[in-house]
Every structure is written in C-alpha cells, then in structure tokens.
N, C-alpha and C. Protein backbone atom coordinates (compact mmCIF):
# COMPACT_ATOMS: atom_id res chain seq x y z
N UNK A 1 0.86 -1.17 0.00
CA UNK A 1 0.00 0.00 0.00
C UNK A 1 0.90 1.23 0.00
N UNK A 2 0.44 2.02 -0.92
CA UNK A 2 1.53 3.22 -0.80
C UNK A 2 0.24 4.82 -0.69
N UNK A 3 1.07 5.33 1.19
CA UNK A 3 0.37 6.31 1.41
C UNK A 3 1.51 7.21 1.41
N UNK A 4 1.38 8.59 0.61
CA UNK A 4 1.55 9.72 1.05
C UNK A 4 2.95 9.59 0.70
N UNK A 5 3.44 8.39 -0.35
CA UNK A 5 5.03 8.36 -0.90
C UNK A 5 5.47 7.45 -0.54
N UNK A 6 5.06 6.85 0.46
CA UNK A 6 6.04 5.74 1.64
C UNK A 6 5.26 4.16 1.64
N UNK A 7 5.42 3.42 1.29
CA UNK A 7 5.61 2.44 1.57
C UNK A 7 4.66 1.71 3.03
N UNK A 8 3.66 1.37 2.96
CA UNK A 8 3.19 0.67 4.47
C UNK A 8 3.33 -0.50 4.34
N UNK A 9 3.72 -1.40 5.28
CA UNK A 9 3.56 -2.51 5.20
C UNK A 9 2.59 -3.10 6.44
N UNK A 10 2.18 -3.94 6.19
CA UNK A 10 0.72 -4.04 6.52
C UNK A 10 1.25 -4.89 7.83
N UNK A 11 2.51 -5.63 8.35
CA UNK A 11 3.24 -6.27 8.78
C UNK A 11 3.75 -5.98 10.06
N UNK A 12 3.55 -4.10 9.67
CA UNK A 12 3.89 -3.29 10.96
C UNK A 12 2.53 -3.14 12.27
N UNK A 13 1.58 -3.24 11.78
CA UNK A 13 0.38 -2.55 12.41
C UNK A 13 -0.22 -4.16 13.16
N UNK A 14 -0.18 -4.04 14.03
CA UNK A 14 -0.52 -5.44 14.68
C UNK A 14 -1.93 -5.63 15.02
N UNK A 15 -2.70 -4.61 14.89
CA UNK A 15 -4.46 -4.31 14.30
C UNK A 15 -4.32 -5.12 13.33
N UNK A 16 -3.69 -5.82 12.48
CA UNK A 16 -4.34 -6.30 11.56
C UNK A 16 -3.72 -8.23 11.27
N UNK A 17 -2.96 -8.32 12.32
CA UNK A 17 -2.61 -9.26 13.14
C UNK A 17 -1.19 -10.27 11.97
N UNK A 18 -0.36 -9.03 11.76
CA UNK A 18 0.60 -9.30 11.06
C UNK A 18 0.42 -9.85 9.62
N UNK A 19 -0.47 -10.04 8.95
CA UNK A 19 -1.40 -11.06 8.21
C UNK A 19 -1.24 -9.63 6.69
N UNK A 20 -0.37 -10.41 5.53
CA UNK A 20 -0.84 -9.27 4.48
C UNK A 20 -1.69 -9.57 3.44
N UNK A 21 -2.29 -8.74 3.23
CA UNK A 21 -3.09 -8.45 2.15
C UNK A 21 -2.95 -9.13 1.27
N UNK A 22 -4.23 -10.16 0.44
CA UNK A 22 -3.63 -10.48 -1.16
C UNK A 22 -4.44 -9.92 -2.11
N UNK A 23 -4.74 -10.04 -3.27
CA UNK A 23 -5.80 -9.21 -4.11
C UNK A 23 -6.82 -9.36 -3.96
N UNK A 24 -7.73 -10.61 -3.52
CA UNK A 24 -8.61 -10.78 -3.02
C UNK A 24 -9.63 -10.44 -2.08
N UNK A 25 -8.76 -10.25 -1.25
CA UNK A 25 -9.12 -9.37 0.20
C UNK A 25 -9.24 -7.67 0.01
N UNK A 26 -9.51 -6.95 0.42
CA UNK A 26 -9.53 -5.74 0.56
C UNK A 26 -10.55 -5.54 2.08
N UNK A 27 -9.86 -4.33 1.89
CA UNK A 27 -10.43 -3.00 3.35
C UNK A 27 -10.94 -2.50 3.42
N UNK A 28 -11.70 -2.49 4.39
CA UNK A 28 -12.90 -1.22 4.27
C UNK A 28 -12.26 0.03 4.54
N UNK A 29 -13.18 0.84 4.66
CA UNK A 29 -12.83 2.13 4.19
C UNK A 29 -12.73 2.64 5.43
N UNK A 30 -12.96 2.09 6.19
CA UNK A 30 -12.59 2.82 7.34
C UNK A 30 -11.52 2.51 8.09
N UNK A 31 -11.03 0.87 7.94
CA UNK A 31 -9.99 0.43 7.93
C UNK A 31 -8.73 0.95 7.02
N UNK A 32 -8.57 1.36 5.82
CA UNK A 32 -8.20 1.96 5.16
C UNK A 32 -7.74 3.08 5.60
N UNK A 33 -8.76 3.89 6.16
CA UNK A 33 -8.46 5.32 6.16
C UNK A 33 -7.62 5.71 7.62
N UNK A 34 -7.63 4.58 8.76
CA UNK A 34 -7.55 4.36 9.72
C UNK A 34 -5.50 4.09 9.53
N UNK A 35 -5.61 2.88 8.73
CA UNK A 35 -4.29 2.52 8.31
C UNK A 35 -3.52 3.99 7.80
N UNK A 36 -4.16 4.50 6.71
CA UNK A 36 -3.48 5.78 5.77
C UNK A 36 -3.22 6.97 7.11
N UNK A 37 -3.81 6.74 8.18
CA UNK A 37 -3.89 7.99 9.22
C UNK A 37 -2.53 7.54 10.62
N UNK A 38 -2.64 6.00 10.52
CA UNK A 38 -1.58 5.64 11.26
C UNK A 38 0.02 6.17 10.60
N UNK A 39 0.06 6.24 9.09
CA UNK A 39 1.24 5.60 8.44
C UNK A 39 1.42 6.99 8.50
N UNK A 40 0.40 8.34 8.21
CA UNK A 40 0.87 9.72 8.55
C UNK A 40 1.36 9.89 9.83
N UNK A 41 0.69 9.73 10.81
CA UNK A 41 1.36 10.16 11.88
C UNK A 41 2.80 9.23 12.46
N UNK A 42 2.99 8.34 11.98
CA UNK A 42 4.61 7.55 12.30
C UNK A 42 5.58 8.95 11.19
N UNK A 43 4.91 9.24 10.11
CA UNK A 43 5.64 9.71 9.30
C UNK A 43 6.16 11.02 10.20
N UNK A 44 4.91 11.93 10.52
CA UNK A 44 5.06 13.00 11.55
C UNK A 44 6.05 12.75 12.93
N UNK A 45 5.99 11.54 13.86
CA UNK A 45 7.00 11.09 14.66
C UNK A 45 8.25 11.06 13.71
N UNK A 46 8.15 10.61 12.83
CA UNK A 46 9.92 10.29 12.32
C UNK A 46 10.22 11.44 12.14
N UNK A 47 9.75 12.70 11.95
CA UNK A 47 10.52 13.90 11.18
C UNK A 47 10.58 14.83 12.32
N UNK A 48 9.72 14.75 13.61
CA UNK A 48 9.82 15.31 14.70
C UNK A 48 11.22 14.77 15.10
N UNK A 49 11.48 13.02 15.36
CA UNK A 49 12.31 12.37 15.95
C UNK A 49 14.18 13.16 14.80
N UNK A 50 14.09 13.23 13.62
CA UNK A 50 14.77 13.65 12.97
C UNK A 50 15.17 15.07 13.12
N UNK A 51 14.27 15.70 13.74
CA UNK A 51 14.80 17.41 13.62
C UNK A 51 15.30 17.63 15.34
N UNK A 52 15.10 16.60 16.15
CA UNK A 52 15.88 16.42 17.42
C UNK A 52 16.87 15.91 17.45
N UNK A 53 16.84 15.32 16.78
CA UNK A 53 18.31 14.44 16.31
C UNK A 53 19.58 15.50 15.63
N UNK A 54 19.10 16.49 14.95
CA UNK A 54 19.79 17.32 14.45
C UNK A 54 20.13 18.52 15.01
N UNK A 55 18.74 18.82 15.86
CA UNK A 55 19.18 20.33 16.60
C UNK A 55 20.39 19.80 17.52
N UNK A 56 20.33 18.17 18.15
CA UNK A 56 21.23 17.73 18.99
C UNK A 56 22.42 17.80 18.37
N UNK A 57 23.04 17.71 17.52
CA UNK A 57 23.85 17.42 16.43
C UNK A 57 24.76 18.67 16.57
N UNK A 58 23.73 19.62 15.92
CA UNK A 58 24.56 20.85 15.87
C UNK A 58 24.77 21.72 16.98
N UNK A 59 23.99 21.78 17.96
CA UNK A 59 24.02 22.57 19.40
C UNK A 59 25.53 21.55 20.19
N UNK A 60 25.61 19.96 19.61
CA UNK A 60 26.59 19.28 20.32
C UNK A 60 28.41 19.93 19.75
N UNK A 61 27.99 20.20 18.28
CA UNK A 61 29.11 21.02 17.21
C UNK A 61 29.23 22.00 17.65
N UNK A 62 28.07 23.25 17.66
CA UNK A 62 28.53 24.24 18.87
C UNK A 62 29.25 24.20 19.60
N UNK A 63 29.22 23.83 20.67
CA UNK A 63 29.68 24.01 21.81
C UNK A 63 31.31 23.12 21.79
N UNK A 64 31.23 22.20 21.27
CA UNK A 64 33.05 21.69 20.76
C UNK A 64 33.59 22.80 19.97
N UNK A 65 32.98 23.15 19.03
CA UNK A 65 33.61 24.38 18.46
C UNK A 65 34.07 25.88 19.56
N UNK A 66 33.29 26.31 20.05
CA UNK A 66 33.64 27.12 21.09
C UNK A 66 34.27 26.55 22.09
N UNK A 67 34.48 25.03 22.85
CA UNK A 67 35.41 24.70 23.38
C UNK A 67 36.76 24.63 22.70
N UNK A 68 36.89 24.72 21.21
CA UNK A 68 38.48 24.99 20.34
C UNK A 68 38.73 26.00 20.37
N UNK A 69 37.84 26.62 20.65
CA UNK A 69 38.15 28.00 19.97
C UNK A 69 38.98 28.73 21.49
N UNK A 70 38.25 28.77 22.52
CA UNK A 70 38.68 28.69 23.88
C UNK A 70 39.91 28.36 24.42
N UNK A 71 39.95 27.10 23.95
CA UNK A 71 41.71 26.50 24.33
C UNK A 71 42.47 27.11 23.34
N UNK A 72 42.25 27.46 22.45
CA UNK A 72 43.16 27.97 21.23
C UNK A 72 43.75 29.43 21.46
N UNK A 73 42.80 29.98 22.27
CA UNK A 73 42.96 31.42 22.89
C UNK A 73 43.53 31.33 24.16
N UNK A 74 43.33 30.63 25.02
CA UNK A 74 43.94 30.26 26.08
C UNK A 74 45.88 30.03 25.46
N UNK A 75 45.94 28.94 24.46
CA UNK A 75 47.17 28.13 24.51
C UNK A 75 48.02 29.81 23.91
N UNK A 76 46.99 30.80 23.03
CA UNK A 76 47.79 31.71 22.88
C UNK A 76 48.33 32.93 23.84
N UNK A 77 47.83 32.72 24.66
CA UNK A 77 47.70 33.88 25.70
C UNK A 77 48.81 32.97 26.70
N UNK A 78 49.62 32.19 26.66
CA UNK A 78 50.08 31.59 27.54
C UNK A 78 51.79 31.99 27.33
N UNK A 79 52.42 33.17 28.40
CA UNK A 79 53.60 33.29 27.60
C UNK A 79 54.75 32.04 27.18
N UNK A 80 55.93 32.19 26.42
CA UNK A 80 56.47 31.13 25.92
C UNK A 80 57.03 30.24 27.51
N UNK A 81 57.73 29.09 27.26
CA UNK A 81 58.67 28.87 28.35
C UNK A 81 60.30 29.14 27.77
C-alpha cells in the first residue's frame, strides 16, 4: 500500500494481526483510512524524531567548536617557556 510516498507494510500494524493483504481481500474504508492515518502520523513522529536528532547534532558542534576556539585562545595567551 503506498500512502503519502512511503511504503506501508501491513506487517507493521498489529491491528491487523501481522497477516498481508492479497488481491482478493480488501479493506474497508474505514480500515483503510484508519491505516493511511496511522502511516501519517509515524511519518510526523519520524521527522519530529529527525529534527531532534539534528538540533542535537549541531548545538553538540557548537559548543566543541567554542570549546576549540577557547583553548586555542587560552594556549595563545600563555607566555612562551
């Protein structure tokens, strides 16, 4: 089943008791719409989970960067021996 670009697999959702789909079978529509509403909001978790992952990323680069930058000013300010 493809919602919204991505790929569902029917395999994930344990509402439907791991069991996939063959041509035969089909969903109701409320089942359907139920599934298409699950597979958005995992999509919405992953990109929430992704833009935390990144603010972490770079706020973690920050702050190593200003810790170089720190010792670098320090090691210069240090007269010779």
């Amino acid at each position: 089943m493809d919602t919204l670009g991505v790929t569902v697999l029917i395999d994930d959702y344990p509402m439907l008791g791991g069991r996939t789909m063959t041509d035969k079978e089909e969903q109701s529509p409320k089942e359907a719409k139920r599934v298409e509403k699950r597979a958005a909001e995992e999509l919405g978790r992953l990109a929430k989970e992704q833009a935390r992952r990144k603010a972490s990323l770079d706020r973690e680069q920050a702050i190593a960067e200003a810790r170089d930058a720190r010792r670098l000013k320090e090691s210069e300010n240090q007269p010779p021996e």
